[in-house]
Protein backbone atom coordinates (compact mmCIF):
# COMPACT_ATOMS: atom_id res chain seq x y z
CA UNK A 1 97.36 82.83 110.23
CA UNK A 2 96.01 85.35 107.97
CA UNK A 3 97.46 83.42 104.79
CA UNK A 4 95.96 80.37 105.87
CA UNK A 5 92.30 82.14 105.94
CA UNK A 6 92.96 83.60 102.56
CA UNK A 7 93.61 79.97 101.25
CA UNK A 8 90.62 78.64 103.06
CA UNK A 9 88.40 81.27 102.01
CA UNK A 10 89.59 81.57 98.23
CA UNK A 11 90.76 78.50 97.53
CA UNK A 12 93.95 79.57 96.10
CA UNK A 13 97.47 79.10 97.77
CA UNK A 14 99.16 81.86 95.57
CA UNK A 15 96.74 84.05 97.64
CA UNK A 16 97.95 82.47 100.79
CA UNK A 17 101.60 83.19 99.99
CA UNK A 18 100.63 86.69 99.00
CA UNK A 19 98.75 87.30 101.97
CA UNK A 20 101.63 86.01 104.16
CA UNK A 21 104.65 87.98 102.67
CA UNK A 22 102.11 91.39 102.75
CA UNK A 23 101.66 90.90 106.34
CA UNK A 24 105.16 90.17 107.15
CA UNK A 25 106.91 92.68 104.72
CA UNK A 26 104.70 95.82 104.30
CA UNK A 27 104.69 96.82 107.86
CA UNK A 28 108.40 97.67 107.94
CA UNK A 29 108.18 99.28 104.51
CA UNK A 30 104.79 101.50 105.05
CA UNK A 31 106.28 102.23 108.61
CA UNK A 32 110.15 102.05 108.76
CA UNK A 33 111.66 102.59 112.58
CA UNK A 34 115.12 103.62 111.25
CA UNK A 35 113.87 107.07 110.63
CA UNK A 36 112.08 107.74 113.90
CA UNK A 37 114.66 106.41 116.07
CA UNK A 38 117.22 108.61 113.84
CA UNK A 39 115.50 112.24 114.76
CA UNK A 40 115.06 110.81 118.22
CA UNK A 41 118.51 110.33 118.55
CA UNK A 42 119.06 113.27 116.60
CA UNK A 43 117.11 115.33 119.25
CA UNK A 44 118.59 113.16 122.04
CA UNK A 45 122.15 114.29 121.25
CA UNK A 46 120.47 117.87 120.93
CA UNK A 47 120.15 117.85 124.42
CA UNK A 48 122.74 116.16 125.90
CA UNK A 49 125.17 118.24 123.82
CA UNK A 50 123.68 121.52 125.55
CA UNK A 51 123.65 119.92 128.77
CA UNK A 52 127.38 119.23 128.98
CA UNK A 53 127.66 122.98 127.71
CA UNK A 54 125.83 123.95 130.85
CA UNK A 55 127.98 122.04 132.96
CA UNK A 56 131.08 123.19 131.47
CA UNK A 57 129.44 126.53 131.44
CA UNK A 58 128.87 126.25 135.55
CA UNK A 59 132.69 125.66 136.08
CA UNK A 60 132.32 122.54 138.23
CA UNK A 61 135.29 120.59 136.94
CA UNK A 62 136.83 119.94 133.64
CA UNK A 63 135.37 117.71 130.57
CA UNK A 64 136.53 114.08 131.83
CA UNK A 65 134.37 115.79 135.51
CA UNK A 66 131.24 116.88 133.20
CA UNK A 67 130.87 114.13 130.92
CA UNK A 68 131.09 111.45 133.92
CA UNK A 69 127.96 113.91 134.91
CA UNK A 70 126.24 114.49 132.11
CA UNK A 71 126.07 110.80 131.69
CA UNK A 72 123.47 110.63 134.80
CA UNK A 73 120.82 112.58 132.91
CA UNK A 74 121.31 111.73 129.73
CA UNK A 75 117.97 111.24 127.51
CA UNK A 76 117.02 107.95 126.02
CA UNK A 77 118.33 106.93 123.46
CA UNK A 78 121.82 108.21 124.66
CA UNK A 79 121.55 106.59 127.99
CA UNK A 80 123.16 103.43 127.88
CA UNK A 81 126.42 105.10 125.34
CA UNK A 82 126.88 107.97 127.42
CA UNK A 83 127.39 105.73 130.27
CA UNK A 84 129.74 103.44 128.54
CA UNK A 85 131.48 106.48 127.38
CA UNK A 86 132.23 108.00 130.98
CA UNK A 87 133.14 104.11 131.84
CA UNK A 88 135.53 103.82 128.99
CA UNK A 89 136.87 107.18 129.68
CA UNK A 90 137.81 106.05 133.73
CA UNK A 91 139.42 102.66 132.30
CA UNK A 92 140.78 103.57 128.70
CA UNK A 93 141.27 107.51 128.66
CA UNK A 94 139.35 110.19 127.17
CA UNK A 95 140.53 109.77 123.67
CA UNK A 96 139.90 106.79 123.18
CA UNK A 97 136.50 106.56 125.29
CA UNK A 98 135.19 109.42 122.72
CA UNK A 99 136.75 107.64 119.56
CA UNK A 100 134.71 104.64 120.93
CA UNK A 101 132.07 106.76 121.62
CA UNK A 102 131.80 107.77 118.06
CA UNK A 103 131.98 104.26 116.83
CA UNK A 104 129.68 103.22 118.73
CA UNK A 105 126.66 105.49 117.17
CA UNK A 106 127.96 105.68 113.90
CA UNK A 107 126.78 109.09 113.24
CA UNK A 108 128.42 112.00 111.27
CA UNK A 109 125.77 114.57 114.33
CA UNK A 110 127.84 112.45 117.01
CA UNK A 111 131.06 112.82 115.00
CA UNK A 112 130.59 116.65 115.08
CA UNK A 113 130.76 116.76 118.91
CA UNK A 114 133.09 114.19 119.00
CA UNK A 115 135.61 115.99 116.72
CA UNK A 116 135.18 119.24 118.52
CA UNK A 117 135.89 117.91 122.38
CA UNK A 118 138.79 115.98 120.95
CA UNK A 119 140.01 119.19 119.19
CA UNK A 120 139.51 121.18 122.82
CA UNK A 121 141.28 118.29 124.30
CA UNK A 122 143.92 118.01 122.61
CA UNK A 123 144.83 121.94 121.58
CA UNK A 124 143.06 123.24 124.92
CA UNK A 125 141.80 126.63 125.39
CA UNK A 126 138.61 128.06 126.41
CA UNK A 127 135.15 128.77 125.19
CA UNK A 128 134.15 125.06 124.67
CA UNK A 129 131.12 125.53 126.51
CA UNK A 130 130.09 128.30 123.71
CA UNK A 131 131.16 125.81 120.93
CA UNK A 132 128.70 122.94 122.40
CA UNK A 133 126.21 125.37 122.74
CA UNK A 134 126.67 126.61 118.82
CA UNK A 135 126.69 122.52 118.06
CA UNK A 136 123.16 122.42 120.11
CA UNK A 137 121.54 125.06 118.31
CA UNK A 138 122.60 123.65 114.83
CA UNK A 139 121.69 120.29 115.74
CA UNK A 140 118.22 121.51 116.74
CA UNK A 141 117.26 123.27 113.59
CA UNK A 142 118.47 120.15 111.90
CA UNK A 143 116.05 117.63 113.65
CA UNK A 144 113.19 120.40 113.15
CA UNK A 145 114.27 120.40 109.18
CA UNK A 146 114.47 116.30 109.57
CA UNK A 147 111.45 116.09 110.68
CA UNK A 148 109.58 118.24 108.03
CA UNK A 149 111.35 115.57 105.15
CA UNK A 150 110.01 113.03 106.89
CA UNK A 151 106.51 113.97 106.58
CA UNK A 152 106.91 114.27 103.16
CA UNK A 153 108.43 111.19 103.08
CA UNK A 154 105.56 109.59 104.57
CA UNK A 155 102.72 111.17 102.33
CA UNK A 156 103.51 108.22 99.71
CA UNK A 157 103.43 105.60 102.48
CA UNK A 158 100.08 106.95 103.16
CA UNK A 159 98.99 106.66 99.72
CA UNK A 160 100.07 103.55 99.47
CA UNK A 161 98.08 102.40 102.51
CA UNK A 162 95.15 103.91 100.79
CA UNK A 163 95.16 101.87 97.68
CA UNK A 164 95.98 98.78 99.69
CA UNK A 165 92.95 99.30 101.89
CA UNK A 166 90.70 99.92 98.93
CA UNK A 167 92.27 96.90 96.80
CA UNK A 168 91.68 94.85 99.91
CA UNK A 169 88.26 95.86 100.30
CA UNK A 170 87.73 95.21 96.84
CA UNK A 171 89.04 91.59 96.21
CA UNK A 172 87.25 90.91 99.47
CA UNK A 173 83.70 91.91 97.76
CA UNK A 174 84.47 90.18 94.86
CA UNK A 175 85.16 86.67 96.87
CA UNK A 176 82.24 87.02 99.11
CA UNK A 177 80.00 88.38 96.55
CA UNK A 178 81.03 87.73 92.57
CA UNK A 179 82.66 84.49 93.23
CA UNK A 180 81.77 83.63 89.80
CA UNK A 181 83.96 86.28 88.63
CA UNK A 182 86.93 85.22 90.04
CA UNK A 183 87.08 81.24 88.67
CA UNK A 184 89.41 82.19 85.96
CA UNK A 185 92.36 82.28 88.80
CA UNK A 186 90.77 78.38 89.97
CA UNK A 187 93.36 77.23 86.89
CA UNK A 188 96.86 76.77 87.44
CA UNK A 189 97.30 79.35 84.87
CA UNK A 190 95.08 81.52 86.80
CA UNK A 191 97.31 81.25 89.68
CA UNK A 192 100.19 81.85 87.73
CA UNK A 193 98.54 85.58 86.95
CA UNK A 194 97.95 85.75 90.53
CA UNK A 195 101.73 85.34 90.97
CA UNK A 196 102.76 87.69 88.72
CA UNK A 197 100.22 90.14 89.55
CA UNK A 198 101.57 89.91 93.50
CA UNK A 199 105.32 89.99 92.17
CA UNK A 200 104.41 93.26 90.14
CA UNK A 201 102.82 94.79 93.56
CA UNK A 202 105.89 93.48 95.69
CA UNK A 203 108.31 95.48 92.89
CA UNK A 204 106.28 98.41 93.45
CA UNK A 205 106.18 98.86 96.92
CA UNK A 206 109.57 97.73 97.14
CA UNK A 207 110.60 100.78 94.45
CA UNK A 208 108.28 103.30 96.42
CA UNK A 209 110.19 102.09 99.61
CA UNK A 210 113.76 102.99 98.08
CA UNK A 211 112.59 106.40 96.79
CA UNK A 212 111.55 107.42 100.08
CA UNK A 213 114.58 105.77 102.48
CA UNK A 214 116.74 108.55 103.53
CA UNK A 215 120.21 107.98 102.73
CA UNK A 216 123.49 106.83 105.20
CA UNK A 217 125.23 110.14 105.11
CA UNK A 218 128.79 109.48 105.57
CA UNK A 219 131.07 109.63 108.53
CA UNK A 220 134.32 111.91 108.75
CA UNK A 221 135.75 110.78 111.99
CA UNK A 222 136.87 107.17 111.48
CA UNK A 223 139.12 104.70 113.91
CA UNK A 224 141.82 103.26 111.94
CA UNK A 225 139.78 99.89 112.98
CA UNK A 226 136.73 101.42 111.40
CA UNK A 227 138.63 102.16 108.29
CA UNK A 228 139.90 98.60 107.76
CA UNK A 229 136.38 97.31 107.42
């Protein structure tokens, strides 16, 4: 919609195309999900790792018993695993419901806790409740420390939506007001510069983008399925 008004208005259908592929691509780049929903996950495990702590802590049954309760209060976006995970572990067995567990998430913070109840479980022992509590605390500070690199992560995204509003603003001025100015790009060599000029933004933004994408860290506690891949 918004690349067919910049053709209409301008004339030009390189500025259609670039008006298109800016509204559909810059939104995930200036505003990326993956890290939100990763410290919300992050904090998510945070407190589902303390709260199966507590209910070891309390006594009332052993890890298979607390886990199958845990997974009735666990926060979004744990919900739906947790769930699967005390499902899996009535059906398949512990192990392998935590190993699938892991897999599932894909996350070296879920591996941690993983590797640690499967360590419990299979050496046994007391003072796992302590250990989940230790995990909690560590897991906090590292969503608080998350989130601080992410805000500095985003101060470039904000630039960049700075000099996008202000180039925007711009080259609308000049269309409605200096139209005159702008024939040069009526040529087909004209809208070859156009192209170029758009590719050169696009390579930009997309170089920005990967200097500020947090990295996959990797994972330690790997099915032999997972390592086949």
């Amino acid at each position: 919609m918004l690349g067919t008004l910049a053709w209409w208005a301008t004339g030009w259908p390189v500025a259609g195309a670039i008006t298109t592929a800016t509204t559909v691509g810059l939104p995930p780049v200036l505003a990326p999900p993956a890290a939100k929903e990763a410290i919300a996950r992050a904090e998510a495990l945070t407190t589902w790792t303390r709260r199966l702590g507590d209910l070891l802590a309390s006594g009332s049954g052993g890890l298979s018993h607390a886990i199958t309760r845990s997974a009735a209060t666990a926060p979004e976006p744990l919900t739906s695993p947790v769930q699967r995970l005390a499902h899996r572990m009535r059906t398949q067995g512990t192990e392998t419901a935590l190993r699938a567990f892991a897999d599932d998430l894909a996350d070296p913070a879920v591996d941690t806790v993983v590797l640690a109840l499967l360590l419990r479980l299979r050496a046994g022992g007391r003072g796992l409740a302590d250990l989940l509590h230790q995990h909690a605390e560590t897991q906090a500070r590292e969503v608080t420390s998350r989130r601080q690199i992410e805000a500095d992560r985003a101060k470039p995204r904000t630039t960049v939506r700075c000099l996008l509003g202000i180039t925007v603003a711009m080259l609308t001025g000049l269309v409605a007001f200096a139209g005159d100015y702008l024939t040069p790009f009526d040529t087909p060599s004209g809208q070859g510069v156009l192209a170029g000029l758009g590719l050169l933004g696009a390579a930009a933004v997309a170089w920005m983008h990967r200097l500020t994408r947090p990295g996959t860290p990797p994972r330690y506690l790997l099915s032999p399925a997972t390592e086949n891949r």
